[in-house]
Protein backbone atom coordinates (compact mmCIF):
# COMPACT_ATOMS: atom_id res chain seq x y z
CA UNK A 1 15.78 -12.19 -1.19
CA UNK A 2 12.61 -13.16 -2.95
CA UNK A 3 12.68 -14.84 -6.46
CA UNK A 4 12.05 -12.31 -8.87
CA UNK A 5 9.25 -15.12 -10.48
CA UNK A 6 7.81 -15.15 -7.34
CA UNK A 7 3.53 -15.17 -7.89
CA UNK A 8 3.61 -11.60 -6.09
CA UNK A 9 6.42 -10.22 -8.63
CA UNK A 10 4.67 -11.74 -11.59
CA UNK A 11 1.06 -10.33 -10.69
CA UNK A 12 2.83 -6.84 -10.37
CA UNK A 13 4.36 -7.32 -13.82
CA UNK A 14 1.12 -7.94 -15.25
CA UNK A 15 -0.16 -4.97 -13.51
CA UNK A 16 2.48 -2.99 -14.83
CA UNK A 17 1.62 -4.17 -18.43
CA UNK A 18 -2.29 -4.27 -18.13
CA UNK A 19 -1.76 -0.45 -16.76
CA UNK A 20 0.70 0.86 -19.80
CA UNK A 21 -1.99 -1.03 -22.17
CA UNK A 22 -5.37 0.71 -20.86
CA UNK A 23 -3.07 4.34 -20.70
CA UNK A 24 -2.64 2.99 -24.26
CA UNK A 25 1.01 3.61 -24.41
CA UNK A 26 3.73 0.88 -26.12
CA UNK A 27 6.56 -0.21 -24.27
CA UNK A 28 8.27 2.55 -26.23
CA UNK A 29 6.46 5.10 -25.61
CA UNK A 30 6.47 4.52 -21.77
CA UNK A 31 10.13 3.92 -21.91
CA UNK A 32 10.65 7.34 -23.02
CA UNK A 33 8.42 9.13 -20.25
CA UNK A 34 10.64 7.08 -17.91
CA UNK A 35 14.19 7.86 -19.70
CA UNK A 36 14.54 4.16 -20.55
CA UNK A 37 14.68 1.90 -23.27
CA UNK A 38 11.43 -0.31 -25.12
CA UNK A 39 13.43 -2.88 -24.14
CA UNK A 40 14.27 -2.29 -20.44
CA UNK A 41 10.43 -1.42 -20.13
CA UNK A 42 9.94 -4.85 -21.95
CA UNK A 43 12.08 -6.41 -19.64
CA UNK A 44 10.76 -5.12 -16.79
CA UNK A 45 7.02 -6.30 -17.99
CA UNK A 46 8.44 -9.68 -18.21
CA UNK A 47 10.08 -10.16 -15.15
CA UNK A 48 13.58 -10.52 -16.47
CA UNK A 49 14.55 -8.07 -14.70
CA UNK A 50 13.47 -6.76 -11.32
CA UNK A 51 12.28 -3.87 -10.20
CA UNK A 52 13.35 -1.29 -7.89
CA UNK A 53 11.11 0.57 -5.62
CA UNK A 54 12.56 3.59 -6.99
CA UNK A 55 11.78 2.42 -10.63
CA UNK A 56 8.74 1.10 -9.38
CA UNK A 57 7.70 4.58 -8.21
CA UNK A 58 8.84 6.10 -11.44
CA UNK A 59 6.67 3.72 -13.09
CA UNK A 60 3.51 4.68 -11.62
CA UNK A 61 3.89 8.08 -11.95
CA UNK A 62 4.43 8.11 -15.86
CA UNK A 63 1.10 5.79 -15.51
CA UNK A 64 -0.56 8.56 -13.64
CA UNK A 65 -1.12 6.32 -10.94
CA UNK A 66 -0.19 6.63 -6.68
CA UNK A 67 2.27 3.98 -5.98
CA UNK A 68 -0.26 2.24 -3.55
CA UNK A 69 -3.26 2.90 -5.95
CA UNK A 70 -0.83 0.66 -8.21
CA UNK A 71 -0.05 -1.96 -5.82
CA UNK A 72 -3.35 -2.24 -4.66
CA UNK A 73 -4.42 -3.20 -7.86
CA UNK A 74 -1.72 -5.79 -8.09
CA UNK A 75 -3.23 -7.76 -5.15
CA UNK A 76 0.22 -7.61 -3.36
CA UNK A 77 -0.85 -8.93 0.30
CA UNK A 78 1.52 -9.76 2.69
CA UNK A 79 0.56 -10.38 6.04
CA UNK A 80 1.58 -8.41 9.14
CA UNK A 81 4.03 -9.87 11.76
CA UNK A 82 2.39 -10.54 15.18
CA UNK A 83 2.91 -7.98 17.65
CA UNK A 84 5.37 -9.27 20.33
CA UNK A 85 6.35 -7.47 23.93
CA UNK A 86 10.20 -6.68 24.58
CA UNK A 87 10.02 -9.38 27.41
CA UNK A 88 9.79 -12.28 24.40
CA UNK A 89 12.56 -10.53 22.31
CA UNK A 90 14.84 -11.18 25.32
């Protein structure tokens, strides 16, 4: 499992935050486009708690953005496992 304070976690909270701030919504406003609280959007801006891809996709919606337009612009690059042959899985 990857820390939730990971540098890829905490660049997508701040993308999650810089996003709600140029819609111009508050925490509380967001929350209730998503059926949450201020304070679980807060959290979730934070990193205190983690979020779901489910929530995650939620999220970008209410920000009127595609999920991968949003992760995109958090800079979330991992790289791509190396191709292997079902001889070297053997």
């Amino acid at each position: 499992m990857v820390d939730s304070r990971a540098p890829e976690y905490e660049r997508l909270y701040a993308t999650l935050r810089q996003l709600r701030m140029e819609r111009g919504l508050t925490q509380a406003e967001l929350g209730q486009r998503l059926g949450l609280t201020q304070r679980k959007v807060s959290l979730f801006e934070s990193g205190d708690r983690r979020i779901d891809v489910v929530e995650l996709a939620r999220y970008a919606r209410a920000l009127q953005f595609g999920l991968t337009e949003l992760l995109d612009r958090a800079e979330l690059d991992y790289p791509v496992a190396e191709e292997f042959t079902t001889d070297e899985l053997t």
